[in-house]
PDB file of N, CA and C in Angstrom:
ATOM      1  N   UNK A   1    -107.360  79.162-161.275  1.00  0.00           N
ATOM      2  CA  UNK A   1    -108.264  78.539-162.208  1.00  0.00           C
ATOM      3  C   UNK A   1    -108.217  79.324-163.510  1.00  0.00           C
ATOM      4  N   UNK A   2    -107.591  78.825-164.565  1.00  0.00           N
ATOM      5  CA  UNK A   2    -107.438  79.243-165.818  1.00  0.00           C
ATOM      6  C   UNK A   2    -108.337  78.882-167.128  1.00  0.00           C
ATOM      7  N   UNK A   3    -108.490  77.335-166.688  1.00  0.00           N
ATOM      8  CA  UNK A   3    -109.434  76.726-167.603  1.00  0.00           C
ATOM      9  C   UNK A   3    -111.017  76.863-167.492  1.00  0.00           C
ATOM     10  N   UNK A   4    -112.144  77.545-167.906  1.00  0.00           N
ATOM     11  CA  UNK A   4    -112.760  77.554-167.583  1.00  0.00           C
ATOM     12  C   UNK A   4    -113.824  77.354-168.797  1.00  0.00           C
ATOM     13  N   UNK A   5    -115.199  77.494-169.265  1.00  0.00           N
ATOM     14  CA  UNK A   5    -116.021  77.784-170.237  1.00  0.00           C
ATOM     15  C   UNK A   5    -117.234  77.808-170.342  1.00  0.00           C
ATOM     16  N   UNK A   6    -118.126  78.390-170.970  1.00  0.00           N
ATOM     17  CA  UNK A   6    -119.249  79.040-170.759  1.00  0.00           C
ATOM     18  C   UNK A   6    -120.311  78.505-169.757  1.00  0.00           C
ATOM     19  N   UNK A   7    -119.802  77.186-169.604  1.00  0.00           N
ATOM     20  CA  UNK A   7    -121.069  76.341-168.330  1.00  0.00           C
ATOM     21  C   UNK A   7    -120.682  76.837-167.096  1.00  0.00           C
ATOM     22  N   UNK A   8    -119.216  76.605-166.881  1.00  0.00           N
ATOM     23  CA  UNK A   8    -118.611  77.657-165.362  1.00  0.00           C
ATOM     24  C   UNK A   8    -118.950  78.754-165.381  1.00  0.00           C
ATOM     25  N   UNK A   9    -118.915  79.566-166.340  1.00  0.00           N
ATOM     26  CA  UNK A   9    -119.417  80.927-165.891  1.00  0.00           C
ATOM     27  C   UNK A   9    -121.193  80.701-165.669  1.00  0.00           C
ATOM     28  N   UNK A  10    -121.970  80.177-166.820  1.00  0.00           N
ATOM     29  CA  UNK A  10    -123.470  80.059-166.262  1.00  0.00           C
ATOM     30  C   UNK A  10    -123.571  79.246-164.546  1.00  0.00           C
ATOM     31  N   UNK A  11    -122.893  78.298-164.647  1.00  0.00           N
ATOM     32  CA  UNK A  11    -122.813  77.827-162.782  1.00  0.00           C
ATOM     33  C   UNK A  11    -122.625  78.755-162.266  1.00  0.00           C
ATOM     34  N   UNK A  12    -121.539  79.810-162.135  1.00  0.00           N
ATOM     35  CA  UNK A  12    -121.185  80.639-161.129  1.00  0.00           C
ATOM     36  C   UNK A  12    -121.737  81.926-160.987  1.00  0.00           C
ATOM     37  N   UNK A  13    -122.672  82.275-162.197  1.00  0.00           N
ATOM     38  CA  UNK A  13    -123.915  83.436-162.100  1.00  0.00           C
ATOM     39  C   UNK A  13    -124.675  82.814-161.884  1.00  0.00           C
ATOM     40  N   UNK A  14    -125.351  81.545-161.862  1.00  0.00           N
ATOM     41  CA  UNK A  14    -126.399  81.156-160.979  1.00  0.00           C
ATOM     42  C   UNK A  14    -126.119  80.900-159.118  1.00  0.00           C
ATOM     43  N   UNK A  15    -124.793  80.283-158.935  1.00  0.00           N
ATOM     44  CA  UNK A  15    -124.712  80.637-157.702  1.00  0.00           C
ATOM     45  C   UNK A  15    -124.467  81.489-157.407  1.00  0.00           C
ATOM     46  N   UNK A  16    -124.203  83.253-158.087  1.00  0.00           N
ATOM     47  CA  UNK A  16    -123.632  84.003-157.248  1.00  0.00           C
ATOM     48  C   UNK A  16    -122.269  84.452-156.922  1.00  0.00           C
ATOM     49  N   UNK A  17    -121.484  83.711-157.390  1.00  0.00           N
ATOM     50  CA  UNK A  17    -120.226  83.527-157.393  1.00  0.00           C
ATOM     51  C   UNK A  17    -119.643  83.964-158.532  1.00  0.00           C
ATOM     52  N   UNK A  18    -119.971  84.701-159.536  1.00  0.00           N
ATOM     53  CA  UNK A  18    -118.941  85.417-161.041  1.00  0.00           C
ATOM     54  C   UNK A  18    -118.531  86.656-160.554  1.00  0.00           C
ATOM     55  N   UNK A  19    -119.026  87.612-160.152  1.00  0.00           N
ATOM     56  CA  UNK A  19    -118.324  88.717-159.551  1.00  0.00           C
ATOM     57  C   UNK A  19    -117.222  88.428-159.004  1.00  0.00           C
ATOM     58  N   UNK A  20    -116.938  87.561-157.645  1.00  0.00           N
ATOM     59  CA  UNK A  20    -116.178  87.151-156.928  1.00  0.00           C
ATOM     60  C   UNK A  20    -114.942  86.937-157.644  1.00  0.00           C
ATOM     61  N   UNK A  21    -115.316  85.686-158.563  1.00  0.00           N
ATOM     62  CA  UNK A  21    -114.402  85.041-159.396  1.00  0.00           C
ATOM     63  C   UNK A  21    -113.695  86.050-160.389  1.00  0.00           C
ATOM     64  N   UNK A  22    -114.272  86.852-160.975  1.00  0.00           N
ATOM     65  CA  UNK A  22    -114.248  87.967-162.085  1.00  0.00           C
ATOM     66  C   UNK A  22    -112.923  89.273-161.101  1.00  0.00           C
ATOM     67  N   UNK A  23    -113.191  88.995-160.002  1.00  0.00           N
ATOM     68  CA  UNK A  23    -112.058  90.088-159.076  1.00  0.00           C
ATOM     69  C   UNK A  23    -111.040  89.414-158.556  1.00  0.00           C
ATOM     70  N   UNK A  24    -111.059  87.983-158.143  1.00  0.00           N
ATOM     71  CA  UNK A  24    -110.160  87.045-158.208  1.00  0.00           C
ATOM     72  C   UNK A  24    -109.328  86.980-159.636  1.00  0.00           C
ATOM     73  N   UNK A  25    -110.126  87.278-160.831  1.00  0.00           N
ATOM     74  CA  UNK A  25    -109.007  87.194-162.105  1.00  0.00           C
ATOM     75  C   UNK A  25    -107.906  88.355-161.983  1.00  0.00           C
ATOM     76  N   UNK A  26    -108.916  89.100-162.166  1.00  0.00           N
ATOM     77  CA  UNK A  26    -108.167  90.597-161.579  1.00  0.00           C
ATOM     78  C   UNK A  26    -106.937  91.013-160.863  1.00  0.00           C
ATOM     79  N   UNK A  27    -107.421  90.152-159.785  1.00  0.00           N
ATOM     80  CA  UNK A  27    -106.169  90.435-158.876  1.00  0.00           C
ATOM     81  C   UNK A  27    -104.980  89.323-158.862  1.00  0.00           C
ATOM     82  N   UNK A  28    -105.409  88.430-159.782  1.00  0.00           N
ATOM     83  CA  UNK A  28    -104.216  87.423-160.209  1.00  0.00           C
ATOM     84  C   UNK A  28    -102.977  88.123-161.026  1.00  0.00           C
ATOM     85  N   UNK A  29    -104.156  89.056-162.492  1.00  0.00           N
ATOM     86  CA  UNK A  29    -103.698  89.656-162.946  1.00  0.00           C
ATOM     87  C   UNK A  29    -102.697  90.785-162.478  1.00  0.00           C
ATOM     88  N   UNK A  30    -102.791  91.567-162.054  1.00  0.00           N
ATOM     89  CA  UNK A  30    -102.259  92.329-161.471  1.00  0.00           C
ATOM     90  C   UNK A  30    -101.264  91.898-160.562  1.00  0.00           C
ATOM     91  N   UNK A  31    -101.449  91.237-159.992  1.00  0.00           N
ATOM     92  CA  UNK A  31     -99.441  90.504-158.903  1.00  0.00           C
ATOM     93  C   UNK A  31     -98.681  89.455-160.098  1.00  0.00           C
ATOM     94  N   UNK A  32     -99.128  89.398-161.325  1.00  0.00           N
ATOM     95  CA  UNK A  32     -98.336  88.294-162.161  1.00  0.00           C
ATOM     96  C   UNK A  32     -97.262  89.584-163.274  1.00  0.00           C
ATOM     97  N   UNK A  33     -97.028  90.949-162.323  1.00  0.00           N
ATOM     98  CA  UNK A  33     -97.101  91.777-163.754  1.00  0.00           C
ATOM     99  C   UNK A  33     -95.683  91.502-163.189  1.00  0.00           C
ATOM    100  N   UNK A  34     -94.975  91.515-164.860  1.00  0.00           N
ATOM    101  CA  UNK A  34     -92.998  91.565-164.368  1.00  0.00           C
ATOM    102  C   UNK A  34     -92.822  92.469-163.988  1.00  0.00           C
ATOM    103  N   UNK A  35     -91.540  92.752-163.683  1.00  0.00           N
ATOM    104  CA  UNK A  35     -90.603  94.075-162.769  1.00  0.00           C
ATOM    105  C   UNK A  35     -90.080  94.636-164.145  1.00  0.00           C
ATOM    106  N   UNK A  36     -89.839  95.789-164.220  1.00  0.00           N
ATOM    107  CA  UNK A  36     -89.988  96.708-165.865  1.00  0.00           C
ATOM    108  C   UNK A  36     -87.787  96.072-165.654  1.00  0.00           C
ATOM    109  N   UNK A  37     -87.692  95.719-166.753  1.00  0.00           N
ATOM    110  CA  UNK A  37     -85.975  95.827-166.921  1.00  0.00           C
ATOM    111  C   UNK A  37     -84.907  96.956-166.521  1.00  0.00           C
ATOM    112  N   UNK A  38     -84.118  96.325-165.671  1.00  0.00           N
ATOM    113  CA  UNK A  38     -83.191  97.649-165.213  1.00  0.00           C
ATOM    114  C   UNK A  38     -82.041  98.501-166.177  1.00  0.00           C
ATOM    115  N   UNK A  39     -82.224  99.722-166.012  1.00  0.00           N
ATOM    116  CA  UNK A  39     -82.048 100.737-166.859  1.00  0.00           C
ATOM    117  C   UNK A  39     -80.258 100.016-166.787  1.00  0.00           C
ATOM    118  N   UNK A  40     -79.749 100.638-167.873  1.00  0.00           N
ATOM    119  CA  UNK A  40     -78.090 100.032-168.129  1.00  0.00           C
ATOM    120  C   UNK A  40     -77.783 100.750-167.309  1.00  0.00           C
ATOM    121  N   UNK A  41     -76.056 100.241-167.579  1.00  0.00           N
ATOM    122  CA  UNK A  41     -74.991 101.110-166.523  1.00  0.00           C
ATOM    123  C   UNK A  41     -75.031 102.278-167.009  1.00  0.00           C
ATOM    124  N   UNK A  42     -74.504 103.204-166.083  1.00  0.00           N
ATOM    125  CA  UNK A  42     -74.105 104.433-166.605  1.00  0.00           C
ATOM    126  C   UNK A  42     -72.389 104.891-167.327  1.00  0.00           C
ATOM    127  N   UNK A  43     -71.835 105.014-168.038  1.00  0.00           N
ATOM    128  CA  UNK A  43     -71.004 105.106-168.728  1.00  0.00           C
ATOM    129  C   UNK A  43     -70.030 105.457-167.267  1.00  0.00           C
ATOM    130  N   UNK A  44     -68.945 105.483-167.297  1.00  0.00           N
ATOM    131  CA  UNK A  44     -67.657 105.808-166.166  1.00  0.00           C
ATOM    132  C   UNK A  44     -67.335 107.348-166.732  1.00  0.00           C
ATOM    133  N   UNK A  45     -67.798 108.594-165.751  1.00  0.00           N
ATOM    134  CA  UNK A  45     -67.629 109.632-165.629  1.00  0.00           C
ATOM    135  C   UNK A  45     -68.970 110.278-165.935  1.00  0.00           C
ATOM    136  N   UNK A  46     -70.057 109.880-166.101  1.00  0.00           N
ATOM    137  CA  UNK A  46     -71.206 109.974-166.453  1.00  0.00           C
ATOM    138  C   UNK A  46     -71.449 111.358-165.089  1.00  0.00           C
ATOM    139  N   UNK A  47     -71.635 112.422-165.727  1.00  0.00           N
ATOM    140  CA  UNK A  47     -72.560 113.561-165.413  1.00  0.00           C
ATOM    141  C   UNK A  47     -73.720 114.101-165.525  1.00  0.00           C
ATOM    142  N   UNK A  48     -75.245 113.827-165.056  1.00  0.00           N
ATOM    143  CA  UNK A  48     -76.160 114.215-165.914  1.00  0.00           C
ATOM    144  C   UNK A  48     -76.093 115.660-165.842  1.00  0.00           C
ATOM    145  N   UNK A  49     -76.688 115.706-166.952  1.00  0.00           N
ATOM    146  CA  UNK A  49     -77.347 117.052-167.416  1.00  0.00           C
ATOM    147  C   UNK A  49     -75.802 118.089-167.669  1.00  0.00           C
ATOM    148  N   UNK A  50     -75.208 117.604-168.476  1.00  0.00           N
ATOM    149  CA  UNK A  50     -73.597 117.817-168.671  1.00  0.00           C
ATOM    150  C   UNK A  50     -73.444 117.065-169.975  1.00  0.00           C
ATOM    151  N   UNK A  51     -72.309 117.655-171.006  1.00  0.00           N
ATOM    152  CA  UNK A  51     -72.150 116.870-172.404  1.00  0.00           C
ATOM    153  C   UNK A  51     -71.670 115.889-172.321  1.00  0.00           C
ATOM    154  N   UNK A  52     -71.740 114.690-173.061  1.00  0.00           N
ATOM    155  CA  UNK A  52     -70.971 113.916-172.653  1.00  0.00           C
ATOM    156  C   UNK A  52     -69.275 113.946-173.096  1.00  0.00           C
ATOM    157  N   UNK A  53     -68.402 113.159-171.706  1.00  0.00           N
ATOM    158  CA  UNK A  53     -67.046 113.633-172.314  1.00  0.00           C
ATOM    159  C   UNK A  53     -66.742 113.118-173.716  1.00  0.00           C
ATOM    160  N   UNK A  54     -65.508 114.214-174.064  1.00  0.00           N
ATOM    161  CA  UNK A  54     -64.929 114.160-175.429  1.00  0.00           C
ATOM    162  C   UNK A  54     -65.886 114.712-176.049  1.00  0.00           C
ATOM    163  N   UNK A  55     -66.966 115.146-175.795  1.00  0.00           N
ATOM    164  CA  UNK A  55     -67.585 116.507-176.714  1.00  0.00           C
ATOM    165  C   UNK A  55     -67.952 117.572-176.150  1.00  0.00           C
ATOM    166  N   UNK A  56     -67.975 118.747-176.869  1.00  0.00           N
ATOM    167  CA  UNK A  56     -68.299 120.194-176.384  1.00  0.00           C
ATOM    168  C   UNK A  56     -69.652 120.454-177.195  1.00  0.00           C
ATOM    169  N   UNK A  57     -69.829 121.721-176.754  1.00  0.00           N
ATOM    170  CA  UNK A  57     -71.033 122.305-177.109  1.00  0.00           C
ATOM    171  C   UNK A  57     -70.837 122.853-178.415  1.00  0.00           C
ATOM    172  N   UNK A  58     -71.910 123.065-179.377  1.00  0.00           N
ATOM    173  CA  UNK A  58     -72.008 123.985-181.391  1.00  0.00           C
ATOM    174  C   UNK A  58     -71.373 125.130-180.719  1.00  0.00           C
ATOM    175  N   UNK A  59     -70.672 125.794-181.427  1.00  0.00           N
ATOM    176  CA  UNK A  59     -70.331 127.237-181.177  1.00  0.00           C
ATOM    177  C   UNK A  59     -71.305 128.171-182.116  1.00  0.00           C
ATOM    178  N   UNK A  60     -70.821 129.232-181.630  1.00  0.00           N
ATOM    179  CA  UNK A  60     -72.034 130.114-182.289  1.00  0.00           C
ATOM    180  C   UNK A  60     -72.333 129.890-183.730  1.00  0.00           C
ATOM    181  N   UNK A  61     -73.659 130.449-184.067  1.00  0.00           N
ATOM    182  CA  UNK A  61     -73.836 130.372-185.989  1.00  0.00           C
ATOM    183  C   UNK A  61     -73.341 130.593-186.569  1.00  0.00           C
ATOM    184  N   UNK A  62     -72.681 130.746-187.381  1.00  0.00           N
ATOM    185  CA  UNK A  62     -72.051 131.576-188.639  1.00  0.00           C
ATOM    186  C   UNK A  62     -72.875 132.669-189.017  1.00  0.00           C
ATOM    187  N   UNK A  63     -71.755 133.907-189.264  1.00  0.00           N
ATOM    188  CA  UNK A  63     -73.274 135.428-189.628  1.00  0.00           C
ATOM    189  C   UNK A  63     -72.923 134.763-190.991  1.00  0.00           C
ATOM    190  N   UNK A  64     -73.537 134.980-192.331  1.00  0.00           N
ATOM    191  CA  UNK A  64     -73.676 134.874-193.299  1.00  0.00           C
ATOM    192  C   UNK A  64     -73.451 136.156-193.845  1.00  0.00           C
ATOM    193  N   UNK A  65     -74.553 136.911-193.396  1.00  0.00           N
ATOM    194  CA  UNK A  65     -74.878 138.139-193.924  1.00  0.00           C
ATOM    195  C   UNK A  65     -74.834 139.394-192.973  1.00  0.00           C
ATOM    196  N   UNK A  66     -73.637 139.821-193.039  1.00  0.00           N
ATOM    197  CA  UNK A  66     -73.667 141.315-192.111  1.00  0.00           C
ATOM    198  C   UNK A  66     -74.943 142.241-192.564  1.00  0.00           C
ATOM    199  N   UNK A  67     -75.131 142.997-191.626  1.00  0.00           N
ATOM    200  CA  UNK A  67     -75.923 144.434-191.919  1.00  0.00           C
ATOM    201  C   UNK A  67     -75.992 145.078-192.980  1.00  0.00           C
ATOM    202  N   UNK A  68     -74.203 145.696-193.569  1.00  0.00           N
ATOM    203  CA  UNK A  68     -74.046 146.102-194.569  1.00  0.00           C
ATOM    204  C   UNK A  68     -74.357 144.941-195.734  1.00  0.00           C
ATOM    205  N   UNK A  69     -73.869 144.236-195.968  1.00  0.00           N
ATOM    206  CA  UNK A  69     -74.677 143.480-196.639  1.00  0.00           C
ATOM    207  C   UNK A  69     -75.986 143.635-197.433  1.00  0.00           C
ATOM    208  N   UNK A  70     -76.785 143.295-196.448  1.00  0.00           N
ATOM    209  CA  UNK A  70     -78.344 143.414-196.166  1.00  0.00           C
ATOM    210  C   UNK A  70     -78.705 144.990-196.951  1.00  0.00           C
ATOM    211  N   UNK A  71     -77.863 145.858-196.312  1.00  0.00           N
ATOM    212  CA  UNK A  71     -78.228 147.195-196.841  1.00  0.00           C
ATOM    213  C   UNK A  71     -77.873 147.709-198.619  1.00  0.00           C
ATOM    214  N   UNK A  72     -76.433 146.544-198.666  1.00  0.00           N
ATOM    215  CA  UNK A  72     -76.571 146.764-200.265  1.00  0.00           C
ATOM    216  C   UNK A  72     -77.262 146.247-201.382  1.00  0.00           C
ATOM    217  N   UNK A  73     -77.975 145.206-201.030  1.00  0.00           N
ATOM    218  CA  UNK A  73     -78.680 144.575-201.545  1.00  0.00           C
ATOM    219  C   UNK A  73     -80.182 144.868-201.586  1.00  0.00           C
ATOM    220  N   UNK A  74     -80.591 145.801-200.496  1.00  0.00           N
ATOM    221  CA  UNK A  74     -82.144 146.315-200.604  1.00  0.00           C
ATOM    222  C   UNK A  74     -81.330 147.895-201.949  1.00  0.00           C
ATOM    223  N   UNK A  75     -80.564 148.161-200.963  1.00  0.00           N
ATOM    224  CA  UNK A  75     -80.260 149.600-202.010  1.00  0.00           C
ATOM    225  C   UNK A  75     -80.434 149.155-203.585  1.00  0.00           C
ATOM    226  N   UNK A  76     -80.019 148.057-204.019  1.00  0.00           N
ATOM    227  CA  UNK A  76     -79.825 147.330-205.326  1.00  0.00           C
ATOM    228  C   UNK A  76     -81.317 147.136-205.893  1.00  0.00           C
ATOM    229  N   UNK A  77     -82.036 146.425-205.144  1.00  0.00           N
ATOM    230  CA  UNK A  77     -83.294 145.988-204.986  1.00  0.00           C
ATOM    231  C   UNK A  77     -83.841 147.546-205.311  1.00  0.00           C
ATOM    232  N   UNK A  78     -83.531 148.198-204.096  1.00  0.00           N
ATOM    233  CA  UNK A  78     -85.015 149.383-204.694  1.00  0.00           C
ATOM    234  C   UNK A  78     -84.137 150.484-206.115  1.00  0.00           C
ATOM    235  N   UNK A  79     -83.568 150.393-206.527  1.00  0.00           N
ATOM    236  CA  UNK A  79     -82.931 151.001-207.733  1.00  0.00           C
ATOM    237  C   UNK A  79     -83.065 149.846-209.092  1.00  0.00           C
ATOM    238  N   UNK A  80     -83.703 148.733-208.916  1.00  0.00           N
ATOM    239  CA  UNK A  80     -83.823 148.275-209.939  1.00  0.00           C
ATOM    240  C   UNK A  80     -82.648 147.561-210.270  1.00  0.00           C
ATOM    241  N   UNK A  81     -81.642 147.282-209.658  1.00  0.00           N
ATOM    242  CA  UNK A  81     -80.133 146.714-210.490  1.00  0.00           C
ATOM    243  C   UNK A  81     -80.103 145.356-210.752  1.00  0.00           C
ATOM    244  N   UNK A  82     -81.135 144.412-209.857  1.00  0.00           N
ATOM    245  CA  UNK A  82     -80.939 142.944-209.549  1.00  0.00           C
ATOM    246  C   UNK A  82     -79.892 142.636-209.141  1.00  0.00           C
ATOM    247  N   UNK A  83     -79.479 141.181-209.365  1.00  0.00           N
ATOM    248  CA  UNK A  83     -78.401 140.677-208.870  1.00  0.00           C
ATOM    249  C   UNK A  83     -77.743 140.481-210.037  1.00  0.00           C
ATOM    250  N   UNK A  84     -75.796 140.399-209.340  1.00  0.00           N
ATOM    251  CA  UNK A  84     -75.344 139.774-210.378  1.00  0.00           C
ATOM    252  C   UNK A  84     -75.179 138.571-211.312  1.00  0.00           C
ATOM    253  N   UNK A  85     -76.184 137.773-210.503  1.00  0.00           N
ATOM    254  CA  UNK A  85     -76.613 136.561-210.822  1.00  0.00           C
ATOM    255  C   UNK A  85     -77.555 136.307-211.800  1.00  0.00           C
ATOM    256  N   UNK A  86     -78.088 137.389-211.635  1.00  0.00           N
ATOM    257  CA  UNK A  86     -79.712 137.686-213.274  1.00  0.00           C
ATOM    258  C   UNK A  86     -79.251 137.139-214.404  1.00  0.00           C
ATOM    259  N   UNK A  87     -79.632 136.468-214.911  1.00  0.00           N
ATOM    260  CA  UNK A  87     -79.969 136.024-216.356  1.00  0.00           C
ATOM    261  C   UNK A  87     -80.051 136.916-217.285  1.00  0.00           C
ATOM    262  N   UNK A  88     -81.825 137.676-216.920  1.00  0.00           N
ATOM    263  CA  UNK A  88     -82.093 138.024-217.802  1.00  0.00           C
ATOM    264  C   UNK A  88     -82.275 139.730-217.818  1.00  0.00           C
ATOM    265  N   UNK A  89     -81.449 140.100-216.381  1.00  0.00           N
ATOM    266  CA  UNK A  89     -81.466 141.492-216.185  1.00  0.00           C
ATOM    267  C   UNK A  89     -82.531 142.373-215.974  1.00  0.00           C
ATOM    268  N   UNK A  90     -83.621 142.205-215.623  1.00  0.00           N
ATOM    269  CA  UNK A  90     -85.025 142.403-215.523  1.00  0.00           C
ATOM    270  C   UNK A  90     -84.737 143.192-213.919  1.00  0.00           C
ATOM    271  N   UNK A  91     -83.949 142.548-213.040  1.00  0.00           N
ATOM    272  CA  UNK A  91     -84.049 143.121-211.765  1.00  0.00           C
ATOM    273  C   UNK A  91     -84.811 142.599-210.902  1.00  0.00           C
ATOM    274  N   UNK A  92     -85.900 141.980-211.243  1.00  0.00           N
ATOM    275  CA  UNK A  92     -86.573 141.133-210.055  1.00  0.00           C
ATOM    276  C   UNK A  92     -86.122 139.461-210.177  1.00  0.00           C
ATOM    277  N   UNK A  93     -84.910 138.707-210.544  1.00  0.00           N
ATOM    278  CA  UNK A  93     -84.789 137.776-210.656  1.00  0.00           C
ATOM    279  C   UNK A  93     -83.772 137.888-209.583  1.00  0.00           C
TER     280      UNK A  93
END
Protein backbone atom coordinates (compact mmCIF):
# COMPACT_ATOMS: atom_id res chain seq x y z
CA UNK A 1 0.00 0.00 0.00
CA UNK A 2 1.67 3.08 -1.38
CA UNK A 3 -1.16 5.35 -1.96
CA UNK A 4 -2.36 6.59 1.00
CA UNK A 5 -3.53 10.27 2.68
CA UNK A 6 -4.24 12.01 5.64
CA UNK A 7 -7.87 10.29 6.20
CA UNK A 8 -5.96 6.69 6.12
CA UNK A 9 -3.67 7.65 8.46
CA UNK A 10 -6.58 9.44 10.84
CA UNK A 11 -8.64 5.86 10.18
CA UNK A 12 -5.74 3.87 11.16
CA UNK A 13 -4.84 5.92 14.51
CA UNK A 14 -8.28 5.68 15.38
CA UNK A 15 -8.33 1.99 14.90
CA UNK A 16 -5.09 1.34 16.22
CA UNK A 17 -3.53 0.20 13.36
CA UNK A 18 -0.64 3.21 12.33
CA UNK A 19 2.11 1.77 14.29
CA UNK A 20 1.58 -1.54 12.64
CA UNK A 21 1.31 -0.01 9.28
CA UNK A 22 4.24 2.58 10.00
CA UNK A 23 6.65 -0.91 10.61
CA UNK A 24 5.10 -2.58 7.70
CA UNK A 25 6.56 0.62 5.66
CA UNK A 26 9.69 0.00 7.20
CA UNK A 27 10.20 -3.25 6.51
CA UNK A 28 9.10 -2.89 2.86
CA UNK A 29 11.68 -0.42 2.89
CA UNK A 30 14.39 -2.19 3.87
CA UNK A 31 14.04 -5.70 1.55
CA UNK A 32 13.45 -3.20 -1.63
CA UNK A 33 17.24 -1.99 -1.02
CA UNK A 34 19.48 -2.95 -4.39
CA UNK A 35 22.57 -5.18 -4.17
CA UNK A 36 25.59 -2.40 -4.09
CA UNK A 37 27.32 -2.95 -7.93
CA UNK A 38 30.05 -5.46 -8.37
CA UNK A 39 33.48 -4.20 -7.94
CA UNK A 40 35.36 -4.51 -11.70
CA UNK A 41 37.68 -7.09 -12.84
CA UNK A 42 40.88 -7.17 -11.58
CA UNK A 43 43.54 -6.31 -14.18
CA UNK A 44 45.53 -9.88 -15.41
CA UNK A 45 48.54 -10.19 -13.01
CA UNK A 46 46.96 -8.09 -10.43
CA UNK A 47 48.92 -8.37 -6.98
CA UNK A 48 47.51 -6.55 -4.09
CA UNK A 49 49.41 -4.57 -2.04
CA UNK A 50 52.35 -4.75 -4.78
CA UNK A 51 53.06 -1.86 -7.63
CA UNK A 52 51.38 -2.22 -10.32
CA UNK A 53 53.29 -4.00 -13.28
CA UNK A 54 55.46 -1.86 -15.56
CA UNK A 55 56.10 0.44 -12.64
CA UNK A 56 58.62 0.58 -9.84
CA UNK A 57 58.92 2.37 -6.81
CA UNK A 58 60.49 6.79 -6.50
CA UNK A 59 64.03 6.14 -5.77
CA UNK A 60 65.59 7.95 -3.19
CA UNK A 61 65.45 12.06 -2.91
CA UNK A 62 67.89 13.93 -4.39
CA UNK A 63 70.50 15.50 -1.55
CA UNK A 64 70.48 19.02 -2.78
CA UNK A 65 72.55 20.21 -0.18
CA UNK A 66 75.48 18.25 1.38
CA UNK A 67 76.70 19.06 4.94
CA UNK A 68 79.57 20.92 3.67
CA UNK A 69 77.47 22.94 1.92
CA UNK A 70 75.27 23.84 4.75
CA UNK A 71 78.51 24.62 6.66
CA UNK A 72 79.70 27.17 4.06
CA UNK A 73 76.98 29.02 3.92
CA UNK A 74 76.27 29.51 7.82
CA UNK A 75 80.24 30.29 7.89
CA UNK A 76 79.24 33.09 5.15
CA UNK A 77 76.14 33.99 7.05
CA UNK A 78 77.87 34.53 10.41
CA UNK A 79 80.89 36.66 8.82
CA UNK A 80 78.58 38.90 7.16
CA UNK A 81 79.48 37.97 3.33
CA UNK A 82 75.82 37.20 2.03
CA UNK A 83 75.29 35.52 -0.96
CA UNK A 84 76.54 35.74 -4.25
CA UNK A 85 73.31 36.46 -5.34
CA UNK A 86 72.91 39.93 -3.18
CA UNK A 87 71.97 42.80 -4.97
CA UNK A 88 72.66 45.03 -2.70
CA UNK A 89 75.52 43.48 -0.60
CA UNK A 90 74.15 44.22 2.79
CA UNK A 91 74.61 40.41 3.71
CA UNK A 92 71.28 39.65 4.98
CA UNK A 93 69.67 39.38 1.49
Amino acid sequence: MTDFDASDIAAMRKEGDLSGFLRGQLRAGRTQKTTPPAPPPKPPGHRPGHWPAGARPPGPRPTRHTAADWQRELDRYRTGQGHDNDPCHCGNC
